[in-house]
N, C-alpha and C. Protein backbone atom coordinates (compact mmCIF):
# COMPACT_ATOMS: atom_id res chain seq x y z
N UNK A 1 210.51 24.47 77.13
CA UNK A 1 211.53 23.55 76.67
C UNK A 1 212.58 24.27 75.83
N UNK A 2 212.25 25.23 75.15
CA UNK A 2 212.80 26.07 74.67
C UNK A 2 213.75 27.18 75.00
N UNK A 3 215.06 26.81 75.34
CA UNK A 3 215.79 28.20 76.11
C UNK A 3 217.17 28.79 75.87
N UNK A 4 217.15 30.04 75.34
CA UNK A 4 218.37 30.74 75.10
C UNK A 4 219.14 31.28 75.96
N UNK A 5 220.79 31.08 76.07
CA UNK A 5 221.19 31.59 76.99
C UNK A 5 222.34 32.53 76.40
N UNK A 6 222.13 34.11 76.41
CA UNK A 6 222.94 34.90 75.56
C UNK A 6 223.63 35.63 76.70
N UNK A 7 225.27 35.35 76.62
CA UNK A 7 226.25 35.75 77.13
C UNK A 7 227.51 36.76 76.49
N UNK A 8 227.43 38.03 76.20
CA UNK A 8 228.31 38.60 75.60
C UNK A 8 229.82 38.34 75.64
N UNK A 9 230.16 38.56 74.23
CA UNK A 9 231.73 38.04 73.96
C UNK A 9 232.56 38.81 74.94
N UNK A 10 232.10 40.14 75.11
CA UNK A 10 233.19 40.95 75.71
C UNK A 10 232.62 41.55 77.00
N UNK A 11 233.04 41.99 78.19
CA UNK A 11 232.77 42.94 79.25
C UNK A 11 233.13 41.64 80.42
N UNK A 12 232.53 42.09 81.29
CA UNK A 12 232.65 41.50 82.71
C UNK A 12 231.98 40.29 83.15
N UNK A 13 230.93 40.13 82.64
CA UNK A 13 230.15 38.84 82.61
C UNK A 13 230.87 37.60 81.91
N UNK A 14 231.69 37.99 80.52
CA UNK A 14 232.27 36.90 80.12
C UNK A 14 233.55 36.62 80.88
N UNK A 15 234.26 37.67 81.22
CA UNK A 15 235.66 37.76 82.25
C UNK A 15 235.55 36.77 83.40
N UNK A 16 234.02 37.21 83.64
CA UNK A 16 234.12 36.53 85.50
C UNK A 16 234.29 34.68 85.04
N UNK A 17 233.03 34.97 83.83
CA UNK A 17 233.11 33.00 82.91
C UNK A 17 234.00 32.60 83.07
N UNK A 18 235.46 33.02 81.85
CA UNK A 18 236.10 32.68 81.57
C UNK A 18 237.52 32.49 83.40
N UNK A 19 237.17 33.40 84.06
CA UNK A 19 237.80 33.14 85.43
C UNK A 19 237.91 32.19 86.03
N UNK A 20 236.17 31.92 85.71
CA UNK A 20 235.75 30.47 86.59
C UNK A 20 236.40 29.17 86.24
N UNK A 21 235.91 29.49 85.09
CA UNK A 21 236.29 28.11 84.11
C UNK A 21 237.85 27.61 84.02
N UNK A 22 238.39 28.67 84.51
CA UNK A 22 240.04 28.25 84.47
C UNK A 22 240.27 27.74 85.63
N UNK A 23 239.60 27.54 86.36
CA UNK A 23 239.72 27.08 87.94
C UNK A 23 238.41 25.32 88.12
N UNK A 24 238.51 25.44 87.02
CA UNK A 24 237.48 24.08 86.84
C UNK A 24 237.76 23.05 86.68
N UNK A 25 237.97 21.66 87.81
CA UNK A 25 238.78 20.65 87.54
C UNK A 25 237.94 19.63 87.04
N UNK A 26 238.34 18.69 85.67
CA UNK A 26 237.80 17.83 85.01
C UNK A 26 237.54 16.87 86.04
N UNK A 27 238.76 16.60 86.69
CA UNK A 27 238.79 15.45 87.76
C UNK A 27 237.60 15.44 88.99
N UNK A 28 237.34 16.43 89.63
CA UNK A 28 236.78 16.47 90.49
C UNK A 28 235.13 16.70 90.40
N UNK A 29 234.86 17.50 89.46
CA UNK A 29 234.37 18.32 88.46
C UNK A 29 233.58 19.14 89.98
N UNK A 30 234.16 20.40 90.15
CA UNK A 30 234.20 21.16 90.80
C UNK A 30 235.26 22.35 90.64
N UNK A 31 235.16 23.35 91.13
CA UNK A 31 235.92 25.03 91.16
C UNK A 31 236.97 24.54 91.89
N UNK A 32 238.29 24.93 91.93
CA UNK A 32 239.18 24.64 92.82
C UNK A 32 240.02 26.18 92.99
N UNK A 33 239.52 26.57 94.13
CA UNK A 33 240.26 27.55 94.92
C UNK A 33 241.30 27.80 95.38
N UNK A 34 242.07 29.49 95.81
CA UNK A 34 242.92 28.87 96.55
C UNK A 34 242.00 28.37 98.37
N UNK A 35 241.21 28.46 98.40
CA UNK A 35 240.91 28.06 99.79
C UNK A 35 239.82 27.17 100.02
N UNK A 36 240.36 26.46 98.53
CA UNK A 36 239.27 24.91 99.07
C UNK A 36 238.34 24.66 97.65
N UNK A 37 237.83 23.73 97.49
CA UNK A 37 236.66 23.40 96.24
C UNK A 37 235.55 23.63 96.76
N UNK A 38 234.83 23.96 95.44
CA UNK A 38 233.57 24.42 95.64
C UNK A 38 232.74 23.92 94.48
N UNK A 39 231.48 23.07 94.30
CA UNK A 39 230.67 22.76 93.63
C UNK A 39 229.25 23.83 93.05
N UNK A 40 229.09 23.59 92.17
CA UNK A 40 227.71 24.18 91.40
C UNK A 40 226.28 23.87 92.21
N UNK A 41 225.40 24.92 92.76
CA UNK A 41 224.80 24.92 93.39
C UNK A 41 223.20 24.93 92.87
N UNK A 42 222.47 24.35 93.48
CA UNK A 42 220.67 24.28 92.87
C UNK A 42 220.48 25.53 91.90
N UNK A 43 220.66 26.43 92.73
CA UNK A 43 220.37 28.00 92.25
C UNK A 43 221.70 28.61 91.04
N UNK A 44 222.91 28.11 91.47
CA UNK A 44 223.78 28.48 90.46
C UNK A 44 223.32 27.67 88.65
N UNK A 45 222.53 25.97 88.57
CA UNK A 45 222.08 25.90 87.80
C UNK A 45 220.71 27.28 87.49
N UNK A 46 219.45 27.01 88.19
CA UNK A 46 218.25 27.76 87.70
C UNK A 46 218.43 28.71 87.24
N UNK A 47 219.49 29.70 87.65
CA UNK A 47 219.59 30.83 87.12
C UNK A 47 219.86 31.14 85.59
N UNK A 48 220.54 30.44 85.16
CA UNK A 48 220.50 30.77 83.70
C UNK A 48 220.14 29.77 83.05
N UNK A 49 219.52 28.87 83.38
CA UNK A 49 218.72 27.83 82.72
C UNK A 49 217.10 28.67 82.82
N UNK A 50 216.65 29.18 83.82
CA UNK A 50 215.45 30.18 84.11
C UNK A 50 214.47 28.38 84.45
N UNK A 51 214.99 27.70 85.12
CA UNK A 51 214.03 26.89 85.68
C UNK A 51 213.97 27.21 87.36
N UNK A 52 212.33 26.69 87.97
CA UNK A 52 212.36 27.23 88.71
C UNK A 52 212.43 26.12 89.64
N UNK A 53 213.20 26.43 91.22
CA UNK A 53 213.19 25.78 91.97
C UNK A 53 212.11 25.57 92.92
N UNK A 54 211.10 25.84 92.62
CA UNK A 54 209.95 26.12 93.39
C UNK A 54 208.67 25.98 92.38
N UNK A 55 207.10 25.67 92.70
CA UNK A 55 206.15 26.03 92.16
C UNK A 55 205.97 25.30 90.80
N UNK A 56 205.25 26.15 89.43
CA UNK A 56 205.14 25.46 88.50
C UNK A 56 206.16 25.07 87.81
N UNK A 57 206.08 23.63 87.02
CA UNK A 57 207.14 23.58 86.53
C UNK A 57 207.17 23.98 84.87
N UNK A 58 208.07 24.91 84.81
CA UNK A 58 208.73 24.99 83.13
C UNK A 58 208.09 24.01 81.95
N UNK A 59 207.92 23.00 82.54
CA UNK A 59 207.54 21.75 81.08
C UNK A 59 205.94 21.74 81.43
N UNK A 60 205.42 22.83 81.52
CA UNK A 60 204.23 22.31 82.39
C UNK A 60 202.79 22.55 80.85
N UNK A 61 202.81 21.71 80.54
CA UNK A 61 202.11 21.34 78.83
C UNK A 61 201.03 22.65 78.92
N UNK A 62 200.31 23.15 79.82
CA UNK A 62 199.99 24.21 79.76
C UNK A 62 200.64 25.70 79.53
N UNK A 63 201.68 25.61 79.60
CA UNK A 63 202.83 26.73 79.41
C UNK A 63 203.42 26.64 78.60
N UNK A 64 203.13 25.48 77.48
CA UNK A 64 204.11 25.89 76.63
C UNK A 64 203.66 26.30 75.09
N UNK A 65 205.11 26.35 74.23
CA UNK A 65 204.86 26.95 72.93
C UNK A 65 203.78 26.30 72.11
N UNK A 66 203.38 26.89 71.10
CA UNK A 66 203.16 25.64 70.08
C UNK A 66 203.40 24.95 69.54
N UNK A 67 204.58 25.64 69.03
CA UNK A 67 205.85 24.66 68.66
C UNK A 67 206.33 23.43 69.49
N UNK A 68 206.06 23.71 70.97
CA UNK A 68 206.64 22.76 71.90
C UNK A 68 205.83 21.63 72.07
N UNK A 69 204.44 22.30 72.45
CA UNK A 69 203.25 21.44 72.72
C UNK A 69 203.27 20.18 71.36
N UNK A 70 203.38 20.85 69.93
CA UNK A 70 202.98 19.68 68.69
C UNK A 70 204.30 18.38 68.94
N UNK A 71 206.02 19.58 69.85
CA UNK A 71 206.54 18.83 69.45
C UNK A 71 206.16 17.00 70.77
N UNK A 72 205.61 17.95 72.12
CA UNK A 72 205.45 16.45 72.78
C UNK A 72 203.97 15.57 72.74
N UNK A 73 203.10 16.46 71.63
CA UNK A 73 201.90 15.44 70.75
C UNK A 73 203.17 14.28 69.91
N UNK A 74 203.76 14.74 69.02
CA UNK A 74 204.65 13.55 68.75
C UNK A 74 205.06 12.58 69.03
N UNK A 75 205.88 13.19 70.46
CA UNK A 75 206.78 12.37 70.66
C UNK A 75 205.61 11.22 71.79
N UNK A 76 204.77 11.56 72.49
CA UNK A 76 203.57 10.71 72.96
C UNK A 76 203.08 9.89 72.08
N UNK A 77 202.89 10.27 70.83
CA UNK A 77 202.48 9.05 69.82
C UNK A 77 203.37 8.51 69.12
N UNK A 78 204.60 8.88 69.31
CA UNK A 78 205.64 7.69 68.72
C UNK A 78 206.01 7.01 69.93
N UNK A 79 205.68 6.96 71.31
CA UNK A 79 205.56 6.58 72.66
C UNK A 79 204.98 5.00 72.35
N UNK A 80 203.74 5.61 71.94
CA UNK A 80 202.46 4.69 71.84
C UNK A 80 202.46 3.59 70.74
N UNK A 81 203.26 4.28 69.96
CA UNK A 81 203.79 3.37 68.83
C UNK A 81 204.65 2.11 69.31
N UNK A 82 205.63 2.56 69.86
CA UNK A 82 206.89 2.13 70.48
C UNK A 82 206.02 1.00 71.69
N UNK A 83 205.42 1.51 72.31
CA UNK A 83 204.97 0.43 73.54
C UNK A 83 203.97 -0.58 72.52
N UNK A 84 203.05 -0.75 71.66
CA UNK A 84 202.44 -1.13 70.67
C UNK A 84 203.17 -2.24 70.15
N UNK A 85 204.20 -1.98 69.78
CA UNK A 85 205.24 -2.61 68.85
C UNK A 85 206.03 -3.72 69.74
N UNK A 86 205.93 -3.29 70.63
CA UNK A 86 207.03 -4.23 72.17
C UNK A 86 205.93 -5.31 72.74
N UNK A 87 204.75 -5.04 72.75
CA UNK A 87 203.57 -5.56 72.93
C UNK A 87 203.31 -7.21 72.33
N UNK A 88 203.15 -6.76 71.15
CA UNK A 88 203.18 -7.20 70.35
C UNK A 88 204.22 -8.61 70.22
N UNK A 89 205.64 -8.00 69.76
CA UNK A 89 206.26 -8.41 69.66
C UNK A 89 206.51 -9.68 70.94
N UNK A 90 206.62 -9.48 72.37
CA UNK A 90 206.40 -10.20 73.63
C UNK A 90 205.07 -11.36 73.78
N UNK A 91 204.28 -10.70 73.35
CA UNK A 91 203.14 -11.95 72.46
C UNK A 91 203.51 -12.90 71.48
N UNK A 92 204.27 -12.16 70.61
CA UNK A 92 204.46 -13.41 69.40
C UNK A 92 205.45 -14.48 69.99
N UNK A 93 206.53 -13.39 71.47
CA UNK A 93 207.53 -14.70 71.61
C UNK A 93 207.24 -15.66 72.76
N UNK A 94 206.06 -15.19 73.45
CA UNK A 94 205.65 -16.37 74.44
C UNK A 94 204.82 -17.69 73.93
């Protein structure tokens, strides 16, 4: 769940970015070429997100941090809370 994506300020990697991005229409929300539009592709996300298009998945509670794991023990029991509370509440108004 956890993921950094470090892109240097300067060299060729940020050049090609900043290339793209000037060719990026709000409207369409797609690349606009001179020889046509072009959209963001399965693989053009995974790649620097590092999720995979295939196989296990990334969130897979066995794979993750500790940090990650306590944080979705939480959020499952404020889940449980939350459905508890709605419960409840749908009882008192019938």
């Amino acid at each position: 769940m956890s993921r950094n994506l470090n892109i240097p300020r300067h060299g060729v990697g940020h050049k090609n970015l900043e290339h793209a991005f000037s060719h990026w229409s709000i409207d369409t929300h797609s690349f606009v070429w001179a020889w046509g539009e072009s959209g963001l592709s399965l693989e053009d996300v995974a790649i620097p997100t590092c999720l995979s298009l295939h196989g296990v998945s990334p969130l897979d509670p066995d794979n993750l941090s500790s940090i990650d794991q306590r944080d979705v023990i939480e959020l499952r029991r404020l889940e449980q809370i939350s459905s508890i509370r709605s419960s409840v509440h749908r009882s008192k108004c019938s």
